[in-house]
N, C-alpha and C. Protein backbone atom coordinates (compact mmCIF):
# COMPACT_ATOMS: atom_id res chain seq x y z
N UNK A 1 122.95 132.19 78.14
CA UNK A 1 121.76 132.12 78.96
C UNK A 1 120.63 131.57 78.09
N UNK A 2 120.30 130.35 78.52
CA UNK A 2 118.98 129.79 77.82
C UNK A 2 117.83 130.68 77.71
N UNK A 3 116.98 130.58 76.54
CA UNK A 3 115.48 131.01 77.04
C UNK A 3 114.59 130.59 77.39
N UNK A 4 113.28 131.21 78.87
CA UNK A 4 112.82 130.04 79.09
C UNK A 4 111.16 130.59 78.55
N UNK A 5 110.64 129.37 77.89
CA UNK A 5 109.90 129.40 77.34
C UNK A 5 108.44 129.59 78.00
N UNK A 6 107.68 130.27 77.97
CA UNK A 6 106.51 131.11 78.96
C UNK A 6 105.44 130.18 77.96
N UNK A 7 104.71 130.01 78.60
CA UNK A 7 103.34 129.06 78.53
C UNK A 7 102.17 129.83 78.87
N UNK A 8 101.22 130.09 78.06
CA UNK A 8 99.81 130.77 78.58
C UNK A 8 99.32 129.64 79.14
N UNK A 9 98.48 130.72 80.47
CA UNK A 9 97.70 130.04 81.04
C UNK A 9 95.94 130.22 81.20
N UNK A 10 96.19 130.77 79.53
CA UNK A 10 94.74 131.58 79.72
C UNK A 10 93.35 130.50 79.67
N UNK A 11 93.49 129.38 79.06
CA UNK A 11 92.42 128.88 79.15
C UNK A 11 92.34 127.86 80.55
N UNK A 12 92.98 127.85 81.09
CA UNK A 12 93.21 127.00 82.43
C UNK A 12 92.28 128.31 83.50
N UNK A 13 92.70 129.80 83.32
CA UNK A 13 92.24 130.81 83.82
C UNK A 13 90.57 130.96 83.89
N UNK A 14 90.24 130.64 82.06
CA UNK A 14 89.00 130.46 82.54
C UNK A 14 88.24 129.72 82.27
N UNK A 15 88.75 128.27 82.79
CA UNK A 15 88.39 127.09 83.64
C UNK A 15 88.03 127.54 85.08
N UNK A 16 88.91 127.69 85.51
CA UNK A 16 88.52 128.05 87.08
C UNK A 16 87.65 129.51 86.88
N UNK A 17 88.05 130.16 86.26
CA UNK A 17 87.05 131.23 86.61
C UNK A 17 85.33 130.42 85.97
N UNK A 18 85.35 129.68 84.63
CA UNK A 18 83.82 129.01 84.73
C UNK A 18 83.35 128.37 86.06
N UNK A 19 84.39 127.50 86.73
CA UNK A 19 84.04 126.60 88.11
C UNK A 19 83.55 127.63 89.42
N UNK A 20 84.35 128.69 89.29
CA UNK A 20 84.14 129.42 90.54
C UNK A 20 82.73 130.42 90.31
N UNK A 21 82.60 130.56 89.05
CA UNK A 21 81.53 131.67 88.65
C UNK A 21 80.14 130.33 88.83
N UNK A 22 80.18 129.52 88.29
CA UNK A 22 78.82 128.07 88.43
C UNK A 22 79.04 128.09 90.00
N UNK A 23 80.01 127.71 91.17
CA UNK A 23 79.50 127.80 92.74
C UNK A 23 79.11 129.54 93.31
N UNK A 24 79.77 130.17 92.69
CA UNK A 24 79.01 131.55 93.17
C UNK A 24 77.42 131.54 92.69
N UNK A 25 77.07 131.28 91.33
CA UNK A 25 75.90 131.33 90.94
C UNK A 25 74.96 130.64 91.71
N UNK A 26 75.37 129.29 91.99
CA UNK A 26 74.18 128.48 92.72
C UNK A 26 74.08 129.09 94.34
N UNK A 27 75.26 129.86 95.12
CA UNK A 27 75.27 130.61 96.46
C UNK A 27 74.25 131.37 96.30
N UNK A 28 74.23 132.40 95.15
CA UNK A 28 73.64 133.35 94.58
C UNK A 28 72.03 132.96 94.81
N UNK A 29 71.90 131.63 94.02
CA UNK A 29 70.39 131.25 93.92
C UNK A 29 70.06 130.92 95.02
N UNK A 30 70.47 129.63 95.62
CA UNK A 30 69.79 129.67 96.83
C UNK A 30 69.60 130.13 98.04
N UNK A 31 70.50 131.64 97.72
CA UNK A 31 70.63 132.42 98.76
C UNK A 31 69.16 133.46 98.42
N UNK A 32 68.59 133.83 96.97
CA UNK A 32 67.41 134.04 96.52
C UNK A 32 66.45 133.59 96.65
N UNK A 33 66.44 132.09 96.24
CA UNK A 33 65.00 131.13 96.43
C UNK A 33 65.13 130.47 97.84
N UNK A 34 66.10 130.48 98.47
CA UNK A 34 66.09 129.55 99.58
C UNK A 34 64.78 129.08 100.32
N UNK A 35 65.04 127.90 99.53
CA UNK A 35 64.40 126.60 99.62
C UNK A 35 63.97 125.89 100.95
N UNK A 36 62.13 126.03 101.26
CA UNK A 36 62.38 125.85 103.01
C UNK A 36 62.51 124.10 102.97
N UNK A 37 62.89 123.56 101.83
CA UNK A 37 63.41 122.65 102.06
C UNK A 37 64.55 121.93 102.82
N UNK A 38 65.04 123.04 102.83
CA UNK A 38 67.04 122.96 103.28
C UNK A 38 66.82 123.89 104.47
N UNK A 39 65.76 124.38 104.95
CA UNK A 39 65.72 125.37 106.15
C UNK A 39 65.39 124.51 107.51
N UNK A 40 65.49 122.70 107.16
CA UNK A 40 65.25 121.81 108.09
C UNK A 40 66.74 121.74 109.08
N UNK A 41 66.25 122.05 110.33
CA UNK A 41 67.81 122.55 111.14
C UNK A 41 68.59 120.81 111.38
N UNK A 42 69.71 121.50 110.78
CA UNK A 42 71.23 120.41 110.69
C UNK A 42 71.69 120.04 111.75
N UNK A 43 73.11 119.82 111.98
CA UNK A 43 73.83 119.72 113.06
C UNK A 43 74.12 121.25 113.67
N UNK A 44 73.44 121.91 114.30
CA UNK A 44 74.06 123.54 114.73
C UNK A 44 73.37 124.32 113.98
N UNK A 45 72.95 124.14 112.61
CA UNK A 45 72.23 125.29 112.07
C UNK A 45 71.49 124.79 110.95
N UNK A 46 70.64 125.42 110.13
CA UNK A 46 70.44 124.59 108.89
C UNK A 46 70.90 124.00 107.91
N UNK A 47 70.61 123.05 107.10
CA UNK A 47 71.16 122.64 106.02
C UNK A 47 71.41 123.64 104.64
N UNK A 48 70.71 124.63 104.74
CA UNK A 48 71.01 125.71 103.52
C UNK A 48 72.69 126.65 104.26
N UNK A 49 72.35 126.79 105.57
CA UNK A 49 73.80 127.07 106.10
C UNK A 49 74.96 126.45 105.67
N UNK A 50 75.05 124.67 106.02
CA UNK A 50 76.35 124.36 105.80
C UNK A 50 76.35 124.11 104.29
N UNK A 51 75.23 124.17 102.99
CA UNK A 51 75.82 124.26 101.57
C UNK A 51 76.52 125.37 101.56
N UNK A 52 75.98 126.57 102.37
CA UNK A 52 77.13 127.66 101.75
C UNK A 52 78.49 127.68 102.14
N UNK A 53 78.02 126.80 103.61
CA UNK A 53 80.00 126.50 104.16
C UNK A 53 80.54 126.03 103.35
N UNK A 54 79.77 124.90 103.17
CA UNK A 54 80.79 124.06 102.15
C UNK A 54 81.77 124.40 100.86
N UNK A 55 80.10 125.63 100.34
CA UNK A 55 80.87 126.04 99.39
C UNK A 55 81.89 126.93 99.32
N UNK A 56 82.02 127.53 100.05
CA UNK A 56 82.48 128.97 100.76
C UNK A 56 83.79 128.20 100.62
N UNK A 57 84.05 127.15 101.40
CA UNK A 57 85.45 126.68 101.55
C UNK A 57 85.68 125.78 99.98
N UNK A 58 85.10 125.15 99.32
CA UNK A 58 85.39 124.78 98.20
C UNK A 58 85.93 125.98 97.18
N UNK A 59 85.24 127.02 96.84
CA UNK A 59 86.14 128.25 96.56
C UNK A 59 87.55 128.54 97.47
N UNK A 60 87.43 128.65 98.61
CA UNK A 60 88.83 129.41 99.06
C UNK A 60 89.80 128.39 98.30
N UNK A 61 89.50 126.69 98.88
CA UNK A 61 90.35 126.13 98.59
C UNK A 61 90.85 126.08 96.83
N UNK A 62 89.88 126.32 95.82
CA UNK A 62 90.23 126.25 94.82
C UNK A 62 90.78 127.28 94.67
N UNK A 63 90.78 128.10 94.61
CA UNK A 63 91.48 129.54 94.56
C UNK A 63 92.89 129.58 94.89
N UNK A 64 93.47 129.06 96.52
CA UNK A 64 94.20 129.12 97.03
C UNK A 64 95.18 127.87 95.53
N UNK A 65 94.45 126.83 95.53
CA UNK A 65 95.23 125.63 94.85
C UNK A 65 95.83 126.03 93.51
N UNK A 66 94.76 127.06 93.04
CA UNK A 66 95.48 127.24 91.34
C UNK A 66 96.39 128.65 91.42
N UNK A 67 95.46 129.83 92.21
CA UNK A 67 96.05 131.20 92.35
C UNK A 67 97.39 131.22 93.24
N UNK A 68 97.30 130.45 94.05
CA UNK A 68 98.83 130.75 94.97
C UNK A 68 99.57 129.16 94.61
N UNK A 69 99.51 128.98 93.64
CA UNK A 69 100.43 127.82 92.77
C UNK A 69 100.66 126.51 93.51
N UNK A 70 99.77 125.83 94.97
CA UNK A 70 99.82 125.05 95.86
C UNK A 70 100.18 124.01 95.07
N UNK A 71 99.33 123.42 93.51
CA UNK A 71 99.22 121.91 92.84
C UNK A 71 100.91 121.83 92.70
N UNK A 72 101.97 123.11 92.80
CA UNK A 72 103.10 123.03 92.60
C UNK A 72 104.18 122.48 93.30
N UNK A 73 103.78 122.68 94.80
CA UNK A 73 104.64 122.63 95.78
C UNK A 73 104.89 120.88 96.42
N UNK A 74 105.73 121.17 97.55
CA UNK A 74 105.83 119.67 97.71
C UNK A 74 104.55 119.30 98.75
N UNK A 75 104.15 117.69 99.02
CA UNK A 75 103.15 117.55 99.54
C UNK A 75 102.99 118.05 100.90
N UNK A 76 103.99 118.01 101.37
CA UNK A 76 103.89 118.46 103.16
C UNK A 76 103.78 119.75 103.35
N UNK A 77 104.22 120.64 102.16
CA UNK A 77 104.38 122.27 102.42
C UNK A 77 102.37 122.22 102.06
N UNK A 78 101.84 121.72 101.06
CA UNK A 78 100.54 121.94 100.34
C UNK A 78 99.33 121.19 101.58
N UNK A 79 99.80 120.24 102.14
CA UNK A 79 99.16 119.79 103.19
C UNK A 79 99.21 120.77 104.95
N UNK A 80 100.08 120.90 105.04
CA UNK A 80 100.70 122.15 106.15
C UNK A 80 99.64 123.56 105.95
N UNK A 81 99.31 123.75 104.75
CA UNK A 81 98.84 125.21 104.52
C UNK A 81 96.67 124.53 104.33
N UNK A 82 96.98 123.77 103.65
CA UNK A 82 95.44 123.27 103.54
C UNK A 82 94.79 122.78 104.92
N UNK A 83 95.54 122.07 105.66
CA UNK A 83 94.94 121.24 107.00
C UNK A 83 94.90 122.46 107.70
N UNK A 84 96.13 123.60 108.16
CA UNK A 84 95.65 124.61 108.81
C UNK A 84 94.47 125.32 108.39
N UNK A 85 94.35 125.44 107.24
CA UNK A 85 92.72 126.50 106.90
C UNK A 85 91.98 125.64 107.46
N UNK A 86 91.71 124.11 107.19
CA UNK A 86 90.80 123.27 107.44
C UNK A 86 90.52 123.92 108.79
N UNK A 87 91.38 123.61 109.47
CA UNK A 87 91.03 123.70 111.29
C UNK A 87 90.53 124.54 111.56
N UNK A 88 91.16 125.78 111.27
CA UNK A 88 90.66 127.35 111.30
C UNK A 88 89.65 127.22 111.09
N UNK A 89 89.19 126.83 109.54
CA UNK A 89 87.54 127.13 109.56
C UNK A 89 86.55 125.85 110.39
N UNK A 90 86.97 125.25 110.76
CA UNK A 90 85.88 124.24 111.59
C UNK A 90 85.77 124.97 112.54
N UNK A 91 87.29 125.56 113.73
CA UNK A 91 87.06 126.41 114.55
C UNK A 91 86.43 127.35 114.68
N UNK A 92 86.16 127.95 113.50
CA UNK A 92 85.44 129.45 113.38
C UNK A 92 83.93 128.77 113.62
N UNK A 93 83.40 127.94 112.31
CA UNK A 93 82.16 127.54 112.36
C UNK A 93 81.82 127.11 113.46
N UNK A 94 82.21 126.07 114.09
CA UNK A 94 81.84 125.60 115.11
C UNK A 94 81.71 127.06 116.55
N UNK A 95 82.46 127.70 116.55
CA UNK A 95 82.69 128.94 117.46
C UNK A 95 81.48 129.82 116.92
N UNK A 96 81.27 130.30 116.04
CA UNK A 96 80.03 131.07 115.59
C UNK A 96 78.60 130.55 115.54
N UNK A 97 78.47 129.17 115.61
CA UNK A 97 77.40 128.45 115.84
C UNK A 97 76.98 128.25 117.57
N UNK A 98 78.19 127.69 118.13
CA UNK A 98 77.75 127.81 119.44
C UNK A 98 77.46 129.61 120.22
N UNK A 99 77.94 130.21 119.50
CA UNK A 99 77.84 131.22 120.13
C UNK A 99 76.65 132.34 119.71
N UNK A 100 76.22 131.80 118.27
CA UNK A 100 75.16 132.54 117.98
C UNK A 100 73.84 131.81 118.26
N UNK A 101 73.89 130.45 118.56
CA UNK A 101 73.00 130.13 119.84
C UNK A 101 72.38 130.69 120.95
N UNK A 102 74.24 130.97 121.92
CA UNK A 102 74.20 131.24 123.31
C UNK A 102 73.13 132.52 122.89
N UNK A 103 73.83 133.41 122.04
CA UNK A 103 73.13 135.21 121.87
C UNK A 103 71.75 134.74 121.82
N UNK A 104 71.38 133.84 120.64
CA UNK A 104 70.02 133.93 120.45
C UNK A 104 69.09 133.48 121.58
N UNK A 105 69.14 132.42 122.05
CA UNK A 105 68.87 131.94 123.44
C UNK A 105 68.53 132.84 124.82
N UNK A 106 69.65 133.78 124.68
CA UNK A 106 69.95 134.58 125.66
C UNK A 106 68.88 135.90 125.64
N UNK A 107 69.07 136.53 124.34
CA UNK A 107 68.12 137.88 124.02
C UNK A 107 66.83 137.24 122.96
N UNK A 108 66.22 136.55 122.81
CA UNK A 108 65.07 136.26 122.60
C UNK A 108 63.95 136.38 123.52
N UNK A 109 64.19 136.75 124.42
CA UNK A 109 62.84 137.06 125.38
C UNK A 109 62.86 138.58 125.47
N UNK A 110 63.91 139.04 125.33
CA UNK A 110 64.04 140.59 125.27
C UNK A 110 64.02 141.11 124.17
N UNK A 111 64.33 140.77 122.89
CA UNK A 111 64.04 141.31 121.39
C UNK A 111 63.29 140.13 120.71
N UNK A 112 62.88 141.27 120.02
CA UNK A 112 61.78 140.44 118.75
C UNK A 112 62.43 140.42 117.29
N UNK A 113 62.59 139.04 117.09
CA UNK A 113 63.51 138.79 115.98
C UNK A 113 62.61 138.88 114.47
């Protein structure tokens, strides 16, 4: 029985943990200073909104790519699992935007926000 030779992966570890800790940090900040620069309303909500989508999903996806070993697999299995999150989360966003509209729209004459 051959031996198979084990490879650290510790500085690759914290690579991604520097990348993911620098997009949490800047969530962090401009979730602090938020900037009424970016409070100019977007497509559906503001522009300080979809940086955090964005980023929000730039983490999952990095996470998912290094932590559940995706860069490994074949392309159709790694595309199959990425395009479904994709959808999911457009669906969600898009579903939570129109609908936290409808609410707001709806009970704004009756509560004071």
């Amino acid at each position: 029985m051959a031996g198979h030779a084990h490879e650290s992966n510790a500085k690759r570890i914290w690579i991604v943990f520097g990348i993911l800790s620098v997009i949490t940090l800047v969530e962090v900040y401009l979730g602090i200073i938020k900037p009424s620069a970016l409070h100019l309303h977007g497509p559906g909500t503001s522009w300080l909104n979809w940086i955090f989508i964005i980023l929000t999903l730039a983490k999952a996806y990095g996470i998912a790519w290094v932590f559940m070993h995706l860069e490994g697999e074949k392309k159709w299995f790694r595309r199959a699992i990425v395009w479904s999150g994709v959808f999911l989360m457009i669906y969600m966003v898009t579903l939570f935007l129109l609908e936290g509209e409808y609410i707001y729209d709806t009970l704004s004459p009756l509560v004071r926000w």
